[in-house]
N, C-alpha and C. Protein backbone atom coordinates (compact mmCIF):
# COMPACT_ATOMS: atom_id res chain seq x y z
N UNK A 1 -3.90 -16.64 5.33
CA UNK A 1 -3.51 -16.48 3.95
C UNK A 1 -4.19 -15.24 3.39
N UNK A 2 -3.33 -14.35 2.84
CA UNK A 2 -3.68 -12.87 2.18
C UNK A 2 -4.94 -13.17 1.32
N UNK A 3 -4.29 -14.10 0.42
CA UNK A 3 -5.06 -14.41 -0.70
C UNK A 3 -6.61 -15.22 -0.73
N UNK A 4 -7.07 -15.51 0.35
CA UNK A 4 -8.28 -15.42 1.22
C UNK A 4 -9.12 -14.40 1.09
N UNK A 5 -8.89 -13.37 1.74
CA UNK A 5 -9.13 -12.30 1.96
C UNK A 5 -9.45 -11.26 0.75
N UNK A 6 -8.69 -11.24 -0.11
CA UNK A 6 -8.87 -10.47 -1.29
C UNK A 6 -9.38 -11.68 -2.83
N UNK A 7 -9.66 -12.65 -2.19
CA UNK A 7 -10.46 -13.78 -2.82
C UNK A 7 -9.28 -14.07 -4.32
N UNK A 8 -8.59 -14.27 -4.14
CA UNK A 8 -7.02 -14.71 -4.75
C UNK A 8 -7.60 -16.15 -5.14
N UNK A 9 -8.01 -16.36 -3.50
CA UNK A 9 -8.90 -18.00 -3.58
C UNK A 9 -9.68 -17.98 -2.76
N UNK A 10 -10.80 -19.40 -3.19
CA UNK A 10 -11.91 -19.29 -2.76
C UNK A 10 -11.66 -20.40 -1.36
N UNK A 11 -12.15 -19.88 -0.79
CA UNK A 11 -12.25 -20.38 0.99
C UNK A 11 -12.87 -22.18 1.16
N UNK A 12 -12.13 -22.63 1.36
CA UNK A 12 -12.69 -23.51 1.13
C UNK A 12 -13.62 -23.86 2.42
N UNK A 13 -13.37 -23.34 3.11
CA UNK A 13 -14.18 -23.95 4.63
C UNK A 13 -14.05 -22.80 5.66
N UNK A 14 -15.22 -22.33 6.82
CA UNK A 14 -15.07 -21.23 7.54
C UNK A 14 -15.67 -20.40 7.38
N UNK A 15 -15.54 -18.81 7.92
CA UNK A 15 -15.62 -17.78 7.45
C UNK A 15 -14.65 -16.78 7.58
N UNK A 16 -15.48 -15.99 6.51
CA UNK A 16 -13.86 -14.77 6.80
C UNK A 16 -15.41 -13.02 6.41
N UNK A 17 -15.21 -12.85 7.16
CA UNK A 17 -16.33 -11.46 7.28
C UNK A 17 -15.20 -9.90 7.11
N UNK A 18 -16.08 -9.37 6.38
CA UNK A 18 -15.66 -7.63 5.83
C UNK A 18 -16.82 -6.96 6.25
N UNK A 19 -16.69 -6.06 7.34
CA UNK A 19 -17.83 -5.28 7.42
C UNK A 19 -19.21 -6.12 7.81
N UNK A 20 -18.98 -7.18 8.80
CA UNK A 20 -19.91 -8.11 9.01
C UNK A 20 -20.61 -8.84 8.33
N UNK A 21 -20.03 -8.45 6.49
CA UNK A 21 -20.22 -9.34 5.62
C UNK A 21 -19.80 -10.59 5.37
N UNK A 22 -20.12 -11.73 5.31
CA UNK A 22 -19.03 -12.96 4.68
C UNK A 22 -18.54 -12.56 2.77
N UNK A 23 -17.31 -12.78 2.79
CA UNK A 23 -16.70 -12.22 1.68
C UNK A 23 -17.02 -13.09 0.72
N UNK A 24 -17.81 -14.26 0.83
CA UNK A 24 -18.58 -14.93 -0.01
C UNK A 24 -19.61 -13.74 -1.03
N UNK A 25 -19.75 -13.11 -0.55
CA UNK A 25 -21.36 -12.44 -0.80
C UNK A 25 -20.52 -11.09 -1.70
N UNK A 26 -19.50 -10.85 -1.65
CA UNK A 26 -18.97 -9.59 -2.52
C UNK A 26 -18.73 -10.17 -3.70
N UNK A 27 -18.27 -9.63 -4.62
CA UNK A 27 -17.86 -9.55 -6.08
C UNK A 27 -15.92 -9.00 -5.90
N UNK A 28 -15.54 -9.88 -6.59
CA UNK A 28 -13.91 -10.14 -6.35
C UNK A 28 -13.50 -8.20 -6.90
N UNK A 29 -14.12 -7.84 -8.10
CA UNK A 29 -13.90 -6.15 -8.09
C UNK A 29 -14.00 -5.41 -6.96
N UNK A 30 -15.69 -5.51 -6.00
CA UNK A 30 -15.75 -4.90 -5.06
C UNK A 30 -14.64 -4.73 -3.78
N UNK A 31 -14.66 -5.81 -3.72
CA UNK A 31 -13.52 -6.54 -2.85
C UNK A 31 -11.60 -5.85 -3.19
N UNK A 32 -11.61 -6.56 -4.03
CA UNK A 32 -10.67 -5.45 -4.30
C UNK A 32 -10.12 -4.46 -4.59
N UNK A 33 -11.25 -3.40 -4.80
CA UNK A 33 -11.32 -2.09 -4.76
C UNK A 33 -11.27 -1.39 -3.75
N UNK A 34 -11.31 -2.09 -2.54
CA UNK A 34 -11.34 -1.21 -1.46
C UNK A 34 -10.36 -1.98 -0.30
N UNK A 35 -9.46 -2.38 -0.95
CA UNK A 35 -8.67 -3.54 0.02
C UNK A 35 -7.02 -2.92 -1.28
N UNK A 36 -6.50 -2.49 -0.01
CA UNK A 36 -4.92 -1.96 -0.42
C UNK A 36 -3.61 -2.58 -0.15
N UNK A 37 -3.04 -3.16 -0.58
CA UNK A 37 -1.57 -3.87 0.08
C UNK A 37 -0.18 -3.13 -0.27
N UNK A 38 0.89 -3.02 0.78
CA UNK A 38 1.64 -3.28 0.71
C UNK A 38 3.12 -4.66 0.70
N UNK A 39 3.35 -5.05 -0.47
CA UNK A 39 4.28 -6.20 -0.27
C UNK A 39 5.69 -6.44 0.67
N UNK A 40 6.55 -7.03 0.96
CA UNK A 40 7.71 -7.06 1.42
C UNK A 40 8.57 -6.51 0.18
N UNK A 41 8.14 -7.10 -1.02
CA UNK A 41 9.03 -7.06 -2.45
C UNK A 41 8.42 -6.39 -3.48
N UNK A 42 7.75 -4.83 -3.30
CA UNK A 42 7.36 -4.21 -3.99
C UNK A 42 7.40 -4.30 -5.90
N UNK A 43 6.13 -4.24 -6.36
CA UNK A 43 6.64 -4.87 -7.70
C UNK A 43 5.69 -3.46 -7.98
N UNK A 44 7.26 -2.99 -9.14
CA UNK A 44 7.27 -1.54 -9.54
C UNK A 44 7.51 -1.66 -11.14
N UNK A 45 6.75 -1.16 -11.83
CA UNK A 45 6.81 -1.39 -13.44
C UNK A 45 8.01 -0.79 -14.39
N UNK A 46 8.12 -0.64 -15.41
CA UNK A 46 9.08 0.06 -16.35
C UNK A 46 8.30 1.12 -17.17
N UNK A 47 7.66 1.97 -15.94
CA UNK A 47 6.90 3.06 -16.74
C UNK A 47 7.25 4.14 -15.80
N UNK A 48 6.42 5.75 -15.78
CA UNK A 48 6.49 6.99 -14.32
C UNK A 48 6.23 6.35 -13.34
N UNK A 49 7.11 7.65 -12.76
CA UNK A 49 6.42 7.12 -11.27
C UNK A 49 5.09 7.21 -10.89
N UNK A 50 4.27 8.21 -11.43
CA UNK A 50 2.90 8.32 -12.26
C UNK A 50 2.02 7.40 -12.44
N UNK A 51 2.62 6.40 -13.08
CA UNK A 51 2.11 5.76 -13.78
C UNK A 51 2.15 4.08 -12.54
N UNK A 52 3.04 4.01 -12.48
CA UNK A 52 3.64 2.92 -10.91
C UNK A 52 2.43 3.54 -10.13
N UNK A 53 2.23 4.32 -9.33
CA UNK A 53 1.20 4.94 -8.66
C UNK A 53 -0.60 4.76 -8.91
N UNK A 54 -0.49 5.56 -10.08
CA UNK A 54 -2.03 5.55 -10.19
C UNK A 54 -2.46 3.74 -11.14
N UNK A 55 -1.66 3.22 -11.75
CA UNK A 55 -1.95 1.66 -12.95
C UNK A 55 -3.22 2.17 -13.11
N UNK A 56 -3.13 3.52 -14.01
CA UNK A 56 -4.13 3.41 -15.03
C UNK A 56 -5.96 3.57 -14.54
N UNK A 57 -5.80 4.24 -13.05
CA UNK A 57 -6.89 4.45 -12.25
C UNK A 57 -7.26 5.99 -12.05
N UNK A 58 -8.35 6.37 -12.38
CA UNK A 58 -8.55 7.81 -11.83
C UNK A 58 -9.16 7.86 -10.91
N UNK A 59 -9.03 8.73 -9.71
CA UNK A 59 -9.85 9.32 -8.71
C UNK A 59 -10.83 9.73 -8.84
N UNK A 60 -12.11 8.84 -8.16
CA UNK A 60 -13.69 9.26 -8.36
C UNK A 60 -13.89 10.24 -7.03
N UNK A 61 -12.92 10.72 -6.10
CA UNK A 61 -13.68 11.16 -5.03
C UNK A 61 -13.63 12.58 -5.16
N UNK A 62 -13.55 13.19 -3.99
CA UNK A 62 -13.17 14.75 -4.38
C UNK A 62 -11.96 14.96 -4.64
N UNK A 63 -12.08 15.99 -5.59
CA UNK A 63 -10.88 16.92 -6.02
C UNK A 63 -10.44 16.04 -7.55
N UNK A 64 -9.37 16.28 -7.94
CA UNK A 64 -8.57 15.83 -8.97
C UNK A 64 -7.49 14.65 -8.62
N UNK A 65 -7.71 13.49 -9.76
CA UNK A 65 -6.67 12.83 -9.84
C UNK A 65 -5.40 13.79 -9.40
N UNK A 66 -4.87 14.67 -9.91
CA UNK A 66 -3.87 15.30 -9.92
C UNK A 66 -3.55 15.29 -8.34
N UNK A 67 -4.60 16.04 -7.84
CA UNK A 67 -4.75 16.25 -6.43
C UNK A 67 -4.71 15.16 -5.69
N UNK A 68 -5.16 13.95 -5.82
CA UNK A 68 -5.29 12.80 -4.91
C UNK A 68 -3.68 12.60 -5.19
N UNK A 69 -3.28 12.42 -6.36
CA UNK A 69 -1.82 11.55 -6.53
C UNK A 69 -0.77 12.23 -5.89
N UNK A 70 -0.63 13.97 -5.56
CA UNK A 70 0.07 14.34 -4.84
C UNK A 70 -0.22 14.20 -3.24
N UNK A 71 -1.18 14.05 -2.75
CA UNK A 71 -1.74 13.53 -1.03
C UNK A 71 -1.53 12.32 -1.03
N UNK A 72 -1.57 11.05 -1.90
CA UNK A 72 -1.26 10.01 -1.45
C UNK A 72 0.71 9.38 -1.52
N UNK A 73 1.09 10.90 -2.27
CA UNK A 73 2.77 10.80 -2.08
C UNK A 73 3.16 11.56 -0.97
N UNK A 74 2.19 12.40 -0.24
CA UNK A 74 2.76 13.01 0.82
C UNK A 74 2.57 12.53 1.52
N UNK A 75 1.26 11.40 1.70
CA UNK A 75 0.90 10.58 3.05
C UNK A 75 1.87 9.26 3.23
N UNK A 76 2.36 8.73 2.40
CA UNK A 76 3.62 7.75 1.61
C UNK A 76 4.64 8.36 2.14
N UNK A 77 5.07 9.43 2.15
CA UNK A 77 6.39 9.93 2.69
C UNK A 77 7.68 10.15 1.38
N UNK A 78 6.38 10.58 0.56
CA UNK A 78 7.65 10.04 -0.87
C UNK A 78 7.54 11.49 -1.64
N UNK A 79 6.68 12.56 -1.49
CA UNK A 79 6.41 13.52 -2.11
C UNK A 79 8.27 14.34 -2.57
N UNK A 80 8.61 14.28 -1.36
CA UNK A 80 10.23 15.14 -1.34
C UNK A 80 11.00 14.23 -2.41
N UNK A 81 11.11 13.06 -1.82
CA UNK A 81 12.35 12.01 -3.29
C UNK A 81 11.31 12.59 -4.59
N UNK A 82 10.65 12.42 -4.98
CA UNK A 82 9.70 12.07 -6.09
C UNK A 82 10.22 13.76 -7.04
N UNK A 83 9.81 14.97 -5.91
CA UNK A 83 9.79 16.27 -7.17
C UNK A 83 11.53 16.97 -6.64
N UNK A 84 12.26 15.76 -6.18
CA UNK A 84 13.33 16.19 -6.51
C UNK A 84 13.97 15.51 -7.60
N UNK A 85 13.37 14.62 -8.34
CA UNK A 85 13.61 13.74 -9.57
C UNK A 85 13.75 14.71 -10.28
N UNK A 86 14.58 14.58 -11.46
CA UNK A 86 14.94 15.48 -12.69
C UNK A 86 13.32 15.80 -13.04
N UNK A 87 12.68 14.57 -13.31
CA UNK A 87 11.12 15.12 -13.82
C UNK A 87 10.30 14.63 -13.24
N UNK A 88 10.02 14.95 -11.57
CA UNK A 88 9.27 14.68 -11.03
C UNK A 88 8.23 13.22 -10.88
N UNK A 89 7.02 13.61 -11.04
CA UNK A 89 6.40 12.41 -10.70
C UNK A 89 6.05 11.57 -12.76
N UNK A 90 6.76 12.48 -13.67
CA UNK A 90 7.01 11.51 -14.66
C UNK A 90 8.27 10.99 -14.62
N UNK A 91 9.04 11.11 -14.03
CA UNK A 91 10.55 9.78 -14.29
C UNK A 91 10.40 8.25 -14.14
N UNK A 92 11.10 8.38 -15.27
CA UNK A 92 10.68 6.68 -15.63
C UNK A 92 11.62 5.83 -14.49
N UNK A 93 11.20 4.79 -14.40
CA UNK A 93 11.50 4.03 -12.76
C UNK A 93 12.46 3.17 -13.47
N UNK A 94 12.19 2.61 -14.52
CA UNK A 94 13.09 0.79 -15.11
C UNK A 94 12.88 0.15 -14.34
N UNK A 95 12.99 -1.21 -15.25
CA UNK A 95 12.35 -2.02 -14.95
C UNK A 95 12.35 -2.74 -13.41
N UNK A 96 11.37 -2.61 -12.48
CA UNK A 96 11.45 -2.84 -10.91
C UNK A 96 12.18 -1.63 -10.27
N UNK A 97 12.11 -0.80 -10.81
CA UNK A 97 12.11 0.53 -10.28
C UNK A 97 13.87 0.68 -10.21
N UNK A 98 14.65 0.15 -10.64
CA UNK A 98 16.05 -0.29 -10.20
C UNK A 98 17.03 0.89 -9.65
N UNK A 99 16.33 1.99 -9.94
CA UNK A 99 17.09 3.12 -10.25
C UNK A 99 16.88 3.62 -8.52
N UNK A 100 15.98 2.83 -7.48
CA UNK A 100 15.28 3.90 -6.19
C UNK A 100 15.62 2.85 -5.19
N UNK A 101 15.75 3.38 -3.77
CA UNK A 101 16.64 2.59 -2.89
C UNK A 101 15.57 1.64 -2.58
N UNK A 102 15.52 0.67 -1.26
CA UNK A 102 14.51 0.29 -1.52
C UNK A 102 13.24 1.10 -0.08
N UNK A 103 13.36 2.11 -0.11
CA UNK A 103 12.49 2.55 0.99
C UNK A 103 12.18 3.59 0.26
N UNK A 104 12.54 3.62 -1.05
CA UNK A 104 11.65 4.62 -1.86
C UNK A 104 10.95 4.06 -2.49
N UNK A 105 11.27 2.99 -2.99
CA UNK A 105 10.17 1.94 -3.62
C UNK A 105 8.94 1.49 -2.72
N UNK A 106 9.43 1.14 -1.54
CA UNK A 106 8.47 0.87 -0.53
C UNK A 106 7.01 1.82 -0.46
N UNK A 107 8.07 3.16 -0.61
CA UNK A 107 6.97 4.19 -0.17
C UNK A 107 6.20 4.96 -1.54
N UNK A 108 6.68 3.85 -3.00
CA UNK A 108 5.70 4.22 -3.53
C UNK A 108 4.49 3.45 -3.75
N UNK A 109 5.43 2.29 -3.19
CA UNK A 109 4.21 1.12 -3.16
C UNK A 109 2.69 1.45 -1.58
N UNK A 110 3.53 2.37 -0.91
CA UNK A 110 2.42 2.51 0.19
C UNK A 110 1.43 3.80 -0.68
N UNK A 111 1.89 4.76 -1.80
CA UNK A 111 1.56 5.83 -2.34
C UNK A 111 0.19 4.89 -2.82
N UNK A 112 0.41 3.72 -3.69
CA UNK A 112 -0.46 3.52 -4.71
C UNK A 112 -1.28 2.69 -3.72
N UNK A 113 -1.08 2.21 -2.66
CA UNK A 113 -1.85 1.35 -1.81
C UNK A 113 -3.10 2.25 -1.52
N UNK A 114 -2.82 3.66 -0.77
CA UNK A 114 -3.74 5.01 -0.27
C UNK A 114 -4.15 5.58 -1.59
N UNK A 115 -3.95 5.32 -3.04
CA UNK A 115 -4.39 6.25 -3.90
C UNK A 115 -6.04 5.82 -3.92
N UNK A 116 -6.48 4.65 -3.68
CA UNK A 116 -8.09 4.65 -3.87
C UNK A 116 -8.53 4.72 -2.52
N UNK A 117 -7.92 5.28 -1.32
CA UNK A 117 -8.60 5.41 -0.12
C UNK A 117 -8.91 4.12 0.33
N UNK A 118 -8.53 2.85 0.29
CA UNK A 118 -9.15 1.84 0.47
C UNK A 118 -9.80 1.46 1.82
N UNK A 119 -10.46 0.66 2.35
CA UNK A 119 -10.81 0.40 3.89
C UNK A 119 -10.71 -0.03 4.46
N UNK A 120 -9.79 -1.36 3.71
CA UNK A 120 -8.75 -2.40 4.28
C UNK A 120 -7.20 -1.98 3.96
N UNK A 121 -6.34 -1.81 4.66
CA UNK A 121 -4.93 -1.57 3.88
C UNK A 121 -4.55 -3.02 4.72
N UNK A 122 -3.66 -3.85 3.91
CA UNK A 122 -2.88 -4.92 3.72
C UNK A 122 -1.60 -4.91 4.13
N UNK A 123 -0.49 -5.01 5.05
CA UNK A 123 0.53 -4.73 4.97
C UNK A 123 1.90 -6.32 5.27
N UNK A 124 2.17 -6.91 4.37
CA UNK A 124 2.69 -7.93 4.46
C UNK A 124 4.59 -7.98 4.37
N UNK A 125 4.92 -7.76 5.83
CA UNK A 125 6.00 -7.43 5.88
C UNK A 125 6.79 -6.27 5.11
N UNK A 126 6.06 -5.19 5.34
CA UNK A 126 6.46 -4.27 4.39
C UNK A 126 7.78 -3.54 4.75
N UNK A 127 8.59 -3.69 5.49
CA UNK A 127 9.49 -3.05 6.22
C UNK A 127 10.42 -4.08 6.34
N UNK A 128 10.36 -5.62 6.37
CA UNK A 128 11.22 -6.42 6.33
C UNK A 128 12.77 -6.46 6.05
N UNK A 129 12.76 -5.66 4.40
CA UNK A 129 13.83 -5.52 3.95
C UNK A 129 14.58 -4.62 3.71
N UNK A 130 14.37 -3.57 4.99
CA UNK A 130 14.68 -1.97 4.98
C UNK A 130 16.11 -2.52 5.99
N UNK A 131 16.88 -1.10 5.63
CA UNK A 131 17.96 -0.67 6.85
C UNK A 131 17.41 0.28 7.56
N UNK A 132 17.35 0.55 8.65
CA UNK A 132 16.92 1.09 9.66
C UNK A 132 16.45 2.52 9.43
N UNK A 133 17.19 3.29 8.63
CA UNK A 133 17.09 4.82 8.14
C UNK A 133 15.60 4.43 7.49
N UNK A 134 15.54 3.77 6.53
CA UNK A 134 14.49 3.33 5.54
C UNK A 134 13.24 3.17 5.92
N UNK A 135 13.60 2.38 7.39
CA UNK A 135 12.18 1.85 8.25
C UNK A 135 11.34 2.64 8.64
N UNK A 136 12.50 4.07 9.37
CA UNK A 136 11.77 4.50 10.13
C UNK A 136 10.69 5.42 9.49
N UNK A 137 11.10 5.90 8.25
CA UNK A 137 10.59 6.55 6.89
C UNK A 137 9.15 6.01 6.62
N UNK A 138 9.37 4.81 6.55
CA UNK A 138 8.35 4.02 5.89
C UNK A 138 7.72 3.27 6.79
N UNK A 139 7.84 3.53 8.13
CA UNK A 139 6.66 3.23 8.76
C UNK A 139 6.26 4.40 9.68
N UNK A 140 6.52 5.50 9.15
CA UNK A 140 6.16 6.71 9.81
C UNK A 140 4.88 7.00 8.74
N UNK A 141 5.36 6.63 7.33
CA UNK A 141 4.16 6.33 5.95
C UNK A 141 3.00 5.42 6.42
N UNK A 142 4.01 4.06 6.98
CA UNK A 142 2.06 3.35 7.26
C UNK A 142 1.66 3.78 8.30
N UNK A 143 2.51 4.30 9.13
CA UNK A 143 1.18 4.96 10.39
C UNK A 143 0.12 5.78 9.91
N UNK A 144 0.35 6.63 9.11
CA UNK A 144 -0.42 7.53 8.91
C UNK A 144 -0.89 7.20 7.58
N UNK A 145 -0.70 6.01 6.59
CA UNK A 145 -1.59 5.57 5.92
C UNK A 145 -2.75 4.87 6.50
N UNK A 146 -2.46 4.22 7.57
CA UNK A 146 -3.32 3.28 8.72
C UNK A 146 -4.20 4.17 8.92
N UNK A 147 -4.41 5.37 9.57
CA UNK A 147 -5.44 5.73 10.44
C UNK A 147 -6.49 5.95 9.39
N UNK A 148 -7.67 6.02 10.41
CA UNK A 148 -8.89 5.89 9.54
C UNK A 148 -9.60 5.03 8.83
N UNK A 149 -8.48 3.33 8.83
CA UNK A 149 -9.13 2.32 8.32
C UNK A 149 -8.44 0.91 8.65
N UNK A 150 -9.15 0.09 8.40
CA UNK A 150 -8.75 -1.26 9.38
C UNK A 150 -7.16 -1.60 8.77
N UNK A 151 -6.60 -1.73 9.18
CA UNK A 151 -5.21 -2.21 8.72
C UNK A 151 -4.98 -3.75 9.66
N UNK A 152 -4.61 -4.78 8.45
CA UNK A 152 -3.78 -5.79 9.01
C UNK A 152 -2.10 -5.61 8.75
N UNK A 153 -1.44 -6.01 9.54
CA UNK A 153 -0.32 -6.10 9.45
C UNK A 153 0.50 -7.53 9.90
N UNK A 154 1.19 -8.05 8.75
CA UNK A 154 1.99 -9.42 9.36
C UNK A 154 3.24 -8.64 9.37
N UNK A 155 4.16 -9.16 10.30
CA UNK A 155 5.37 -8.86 10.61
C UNK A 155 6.47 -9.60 12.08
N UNK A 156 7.22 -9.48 11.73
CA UNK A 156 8.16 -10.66 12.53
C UNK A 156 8.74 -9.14 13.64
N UNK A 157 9.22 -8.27 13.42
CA UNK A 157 9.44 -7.21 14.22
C UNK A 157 8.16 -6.71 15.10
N UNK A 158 8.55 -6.72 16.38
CA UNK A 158 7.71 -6.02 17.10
C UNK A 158 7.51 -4.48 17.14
N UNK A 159 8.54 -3.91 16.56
CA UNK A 159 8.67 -2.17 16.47
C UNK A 159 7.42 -2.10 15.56
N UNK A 160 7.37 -2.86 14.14
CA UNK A 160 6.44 -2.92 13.50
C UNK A 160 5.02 -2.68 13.99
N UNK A 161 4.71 -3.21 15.15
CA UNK A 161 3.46 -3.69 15.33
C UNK A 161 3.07 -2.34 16.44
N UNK A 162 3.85 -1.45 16.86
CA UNK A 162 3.65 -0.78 18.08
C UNK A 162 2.34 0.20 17.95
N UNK A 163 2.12 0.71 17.19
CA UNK A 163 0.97 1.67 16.80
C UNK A 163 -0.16 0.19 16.49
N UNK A 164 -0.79 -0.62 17.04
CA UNK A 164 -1.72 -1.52 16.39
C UNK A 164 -2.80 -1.54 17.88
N UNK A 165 -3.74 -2.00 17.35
CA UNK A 165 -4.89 -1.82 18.31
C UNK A 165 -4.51 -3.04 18.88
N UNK A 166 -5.21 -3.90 18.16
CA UNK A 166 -4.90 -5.63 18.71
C UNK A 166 -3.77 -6.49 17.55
N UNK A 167 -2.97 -7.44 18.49
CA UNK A 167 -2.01 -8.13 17.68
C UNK A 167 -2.24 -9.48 18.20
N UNK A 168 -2.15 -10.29 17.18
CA UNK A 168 -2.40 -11.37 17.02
C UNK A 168 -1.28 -12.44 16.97
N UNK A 169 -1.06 -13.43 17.89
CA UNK A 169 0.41 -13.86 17.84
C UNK A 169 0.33 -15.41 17.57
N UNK A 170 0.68 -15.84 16.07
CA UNK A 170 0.23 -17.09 15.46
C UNK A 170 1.71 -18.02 15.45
């Protein structure tokens, strides 16, 4: 259960370790500050795409917000759809983004997943509900959102899983 993990809920029995920590011992902020998901059913607001992206977060690391929000749309695979928008990375989405296929939505939901660098990325069937063109898009995005940090991935496709260190078959 996801919601374990990012302390959604509290464990009732076991352990579950981050960094050889038991996730008992973090603070539910900490924890989720550095733990990124992608959904199957991306939930995209009625604001920019801007704004869908960063919810109101600035970049503490190097460089500029500005700067992080365009690297985490190019690492997303979304930079090209995005500043071919009439107004770029301000066009307003409506409500659940209605207006973007869904492997553009996907890949802005992988944008805002990489915008805090996190060290867990989350990926819960994120490709599920793609047509094939879409997939290959958006998991060419989580490959290369993946590297550099632990990624789980649930998924019923095995194509999904091909870039993974170890897979787990429940």
């Amino acid at each position: 259960q996801i919601g374990l993990l990012t302390k959604l809920y509290e464990k009732c029995g076991g352990e579950i370790f981050v960094d050889g920590k038991d996730i008992a011992e973090y603070d539910r902020r900490t924890l989720r500050k550095n733990v990124g998901m992608v959904a199957q059913e991306p939930c995209l607001f009625n604001g920019t795409i801007r704004e869908n992206i960063l919810l109101g977060r600035k970049w503490e690391g190097k460089g500029t917000t500005e700067e992080r929000l365009m690297e985490a749309a190019s690492i997303a695979q979304a930079a090209t759809f995005i500043t071919k928008q009439e107004h770029g990375f301000d066009t307003i989405l409506g409500e659940g983004g209605i207006a973007l296929s869904g492997g553009q939505k996907q890949r802005i939901a992988i944008a805002r997943a990489i915008f805090m660098d996190p060290s867990i990325l989350i990926l819960d069937e994120a490709t599920s509900a793609l047509d094939v063109q879409s997939e290959r898009l958006v998991q060419a995005a989580l490959n290369e959102a993946s590297m550099g940090r632990t990624t789980i991935s649930i998924a019923h496709r095995l194509s999904t899983l091909k870039q993974m260190d170890v897979i787990y078959v429940v």
